[in-house]
Protein backbone atom coordinates (compact mmCIF):
# COMPACT_ATOMS: atom_id res chain seq x y z
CA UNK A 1 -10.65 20.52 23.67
CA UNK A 2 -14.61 20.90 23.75
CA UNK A 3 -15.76 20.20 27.58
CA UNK A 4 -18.83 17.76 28.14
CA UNK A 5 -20.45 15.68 30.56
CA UNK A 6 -18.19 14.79 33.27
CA UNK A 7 -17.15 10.82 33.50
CA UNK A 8 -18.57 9.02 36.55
CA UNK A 9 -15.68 7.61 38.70
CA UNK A 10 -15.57 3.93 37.06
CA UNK A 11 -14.99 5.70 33.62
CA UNK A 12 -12.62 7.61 35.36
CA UNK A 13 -11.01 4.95 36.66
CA UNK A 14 -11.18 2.90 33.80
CA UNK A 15 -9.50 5.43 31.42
CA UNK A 16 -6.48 4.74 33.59
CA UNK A 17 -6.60 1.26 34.19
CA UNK A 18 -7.40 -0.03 30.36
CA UNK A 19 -5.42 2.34 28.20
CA UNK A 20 -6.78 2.34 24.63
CA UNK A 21 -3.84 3.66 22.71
CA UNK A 22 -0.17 1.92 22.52
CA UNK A 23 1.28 4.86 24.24
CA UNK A 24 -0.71 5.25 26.69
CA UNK A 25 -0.79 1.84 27.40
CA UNK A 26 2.68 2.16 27.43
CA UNK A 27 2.55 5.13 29.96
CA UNK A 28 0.52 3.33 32.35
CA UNK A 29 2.16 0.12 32.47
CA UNK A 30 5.51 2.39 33.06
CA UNK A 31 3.34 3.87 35.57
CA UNK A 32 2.10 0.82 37.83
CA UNK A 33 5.90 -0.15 37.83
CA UNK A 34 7.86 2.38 38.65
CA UNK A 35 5.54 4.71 40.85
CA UNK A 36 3.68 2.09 42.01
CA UNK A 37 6.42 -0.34 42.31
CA UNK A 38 4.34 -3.48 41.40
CA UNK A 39 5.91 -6.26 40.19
CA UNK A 40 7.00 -6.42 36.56
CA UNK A 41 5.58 -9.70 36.31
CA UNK A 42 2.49 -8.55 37.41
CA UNK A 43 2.13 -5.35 35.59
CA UNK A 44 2.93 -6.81 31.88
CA UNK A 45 0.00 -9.45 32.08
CA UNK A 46 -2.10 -6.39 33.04
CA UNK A 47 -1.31 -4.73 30.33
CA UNK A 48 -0.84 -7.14 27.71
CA UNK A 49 2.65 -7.65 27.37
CA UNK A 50 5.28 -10.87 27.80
CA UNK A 51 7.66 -10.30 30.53
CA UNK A 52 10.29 -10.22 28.37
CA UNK A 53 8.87 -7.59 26.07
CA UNK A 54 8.21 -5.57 29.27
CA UNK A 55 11.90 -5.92 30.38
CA UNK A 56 12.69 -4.36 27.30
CA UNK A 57 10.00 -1.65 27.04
CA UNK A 58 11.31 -0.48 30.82
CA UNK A 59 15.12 -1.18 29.15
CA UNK A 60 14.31 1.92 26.20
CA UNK A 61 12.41 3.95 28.54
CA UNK A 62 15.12 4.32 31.28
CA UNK A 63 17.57 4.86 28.45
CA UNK A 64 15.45 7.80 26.28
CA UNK A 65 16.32 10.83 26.82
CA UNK A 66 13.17 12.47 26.61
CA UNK A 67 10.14 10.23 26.35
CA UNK A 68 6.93 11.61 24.42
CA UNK A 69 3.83 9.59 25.51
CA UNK A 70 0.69 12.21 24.43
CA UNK A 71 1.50 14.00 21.64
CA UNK A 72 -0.20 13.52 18.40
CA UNK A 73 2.22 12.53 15.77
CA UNK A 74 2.32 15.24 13.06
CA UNK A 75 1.30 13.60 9.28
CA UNK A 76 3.46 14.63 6.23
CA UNK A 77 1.86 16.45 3.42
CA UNK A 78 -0.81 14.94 2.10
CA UNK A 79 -0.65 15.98 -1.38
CA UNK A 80 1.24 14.26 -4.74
CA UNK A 81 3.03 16.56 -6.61
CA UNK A 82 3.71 14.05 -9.40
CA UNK A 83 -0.13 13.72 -9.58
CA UNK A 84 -0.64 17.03 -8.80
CA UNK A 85 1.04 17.96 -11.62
CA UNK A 86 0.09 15.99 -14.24
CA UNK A 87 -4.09 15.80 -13.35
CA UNK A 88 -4.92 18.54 -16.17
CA UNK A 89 -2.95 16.00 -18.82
CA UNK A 90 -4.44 13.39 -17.60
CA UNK A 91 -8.07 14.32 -17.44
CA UNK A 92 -7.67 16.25 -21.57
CA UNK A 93 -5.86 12.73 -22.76
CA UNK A 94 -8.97 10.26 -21.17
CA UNK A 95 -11.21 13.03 -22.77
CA UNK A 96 -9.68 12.63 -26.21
CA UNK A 97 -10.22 8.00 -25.23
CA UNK A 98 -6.59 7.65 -24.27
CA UNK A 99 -6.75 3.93 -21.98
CA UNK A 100 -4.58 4.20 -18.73
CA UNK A 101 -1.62 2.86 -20.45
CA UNK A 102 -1.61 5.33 -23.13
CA UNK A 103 -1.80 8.10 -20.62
CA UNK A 104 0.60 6.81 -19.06
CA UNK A 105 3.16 6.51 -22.07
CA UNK A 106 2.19 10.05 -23.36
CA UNK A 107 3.12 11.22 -19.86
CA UNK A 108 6.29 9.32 -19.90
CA UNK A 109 7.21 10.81 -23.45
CA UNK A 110 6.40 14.73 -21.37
CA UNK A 111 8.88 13.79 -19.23
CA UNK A 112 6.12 13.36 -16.68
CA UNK A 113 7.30 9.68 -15.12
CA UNK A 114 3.73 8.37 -13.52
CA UNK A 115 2.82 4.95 -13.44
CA UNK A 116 -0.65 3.44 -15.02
CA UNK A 117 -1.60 2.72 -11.51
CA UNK A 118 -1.39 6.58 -10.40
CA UNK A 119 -3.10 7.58 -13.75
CA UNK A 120 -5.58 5.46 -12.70
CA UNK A 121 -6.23 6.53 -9.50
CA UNK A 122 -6.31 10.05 -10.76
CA UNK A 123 -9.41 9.30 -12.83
CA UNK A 124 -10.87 7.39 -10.18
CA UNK A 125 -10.49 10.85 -8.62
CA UNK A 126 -11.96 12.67 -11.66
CA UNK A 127 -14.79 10.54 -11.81
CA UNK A 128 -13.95 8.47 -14.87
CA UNK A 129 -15.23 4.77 -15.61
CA UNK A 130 -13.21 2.03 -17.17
CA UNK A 131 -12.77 2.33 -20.48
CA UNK A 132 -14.50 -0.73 -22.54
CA UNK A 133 -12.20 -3.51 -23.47
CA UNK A 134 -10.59 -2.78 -26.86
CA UNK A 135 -10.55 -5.02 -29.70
CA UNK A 136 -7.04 -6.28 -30.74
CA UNK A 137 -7.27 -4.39 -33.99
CA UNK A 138 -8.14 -1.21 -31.90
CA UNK A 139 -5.18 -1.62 -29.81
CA UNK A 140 -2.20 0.63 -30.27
CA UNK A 141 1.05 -1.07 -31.99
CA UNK A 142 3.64 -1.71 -29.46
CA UNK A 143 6.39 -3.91 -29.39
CA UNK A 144 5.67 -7.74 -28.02
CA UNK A 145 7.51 -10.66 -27.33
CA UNK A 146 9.47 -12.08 -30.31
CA UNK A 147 7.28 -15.08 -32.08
CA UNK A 148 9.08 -18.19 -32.95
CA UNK A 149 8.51 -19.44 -36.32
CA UNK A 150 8.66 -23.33 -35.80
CA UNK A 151 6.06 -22.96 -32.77
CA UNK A 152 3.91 -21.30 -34.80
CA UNK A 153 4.27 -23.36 -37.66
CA UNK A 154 3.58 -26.20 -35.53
CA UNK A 155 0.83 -25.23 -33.18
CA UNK A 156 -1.21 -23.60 -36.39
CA UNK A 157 -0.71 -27.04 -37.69
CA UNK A 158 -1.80 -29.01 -34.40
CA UNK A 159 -5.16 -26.25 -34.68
CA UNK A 160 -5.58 -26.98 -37.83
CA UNK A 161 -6.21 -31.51 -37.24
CA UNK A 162 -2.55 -32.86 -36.78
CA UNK A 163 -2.62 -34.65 -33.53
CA UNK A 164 -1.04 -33.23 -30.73
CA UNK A 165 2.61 -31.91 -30.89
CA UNK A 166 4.95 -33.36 -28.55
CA UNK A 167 6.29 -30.37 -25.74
CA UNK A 168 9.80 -30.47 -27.75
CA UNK A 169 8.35 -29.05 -30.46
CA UNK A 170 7.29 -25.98 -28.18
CA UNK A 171 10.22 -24.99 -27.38
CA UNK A 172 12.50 -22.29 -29.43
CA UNK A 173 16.31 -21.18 -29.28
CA UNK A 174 16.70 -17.83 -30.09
CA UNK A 175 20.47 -18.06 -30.07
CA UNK A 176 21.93 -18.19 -33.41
């Protein structure tokens, strides 16, 4: 830790009396109760807390066996191996125009399960755009929702000058 100026004795003081961090907070208000014995009361409108919420922070600390109050919490790895992994696929598929999706299906046929969402952060990564909105006739041929026969029949027919159909005529049973 890098010294520097020294703190004047208000900033001193002031470190102690309005904690910035929940644990430290925590600490002090601890602090001013049981060292200093001031009421509890007292102490949690100081510090920002309910008396009941208090009760209970004093309740856990008298009961934890070894209370940690300054220690930075350690991060786990920040890397995606799933990502990771699959970045150099990713980056030669949007070279050859693959769209998110079809990344993400090629991957998915590699046995490389990533969703569209991480493929597209990866290329957000990469420094690729959005591709351009395909035409429907550009699009890839994938399965759909079946199409009901009658509806069509009917709304074609409502498109093409019939008056309105009624909403019964909407609807489709695909039981058989």
């Amino acid at each position: 830790m890098p010294l520097g100026e020294p703190k004047d004795l208000i900033d001193a003081k002031r470190f102690f009396l309005e904690p910035k961090g929940p644990k430290h907070r925590q600490y002090e208000a601890l602090r001013a109760f049981f060292v200093d014995e001031r009421p509890s009361k007292e102490v949690a409108q100081q510090f920002g807390y309910t008396p009941g919420s208090f009760a209970v922070l004093c309740h856990h600390f008298r009961r934890e066996v070894d209370p940690v109050f300054f220690v930075t919490p350690q991060h786990g790895a920040q890397s995606q191996p799933k990502k990771s992994g699959a970045r150099s696929v990713i980056v030669q598929l949007r070279k050859q125009n693959y769209s998110v999706y079809d990344i993400s299906e090629e991957l998915k046929l590699r046995g490389m399960m990533l969703s569209s969402t991480a493929v597209r952060e990866v290329l957000k990564e990469e420094g690729f755009s959005a591709l351009p909105r395909r035409l429907d006739e550009e699009r890839p041929v994938r399965p759909g929702p079946p199409i009901c026969p009658r509806r069509m029949s009917v709304r074609s027919q409502w498109l093409h000058g019939d008056s309105p159909p009624h909403a019964a005529a909407f609807s489709c049973s695909w039981q058989t």
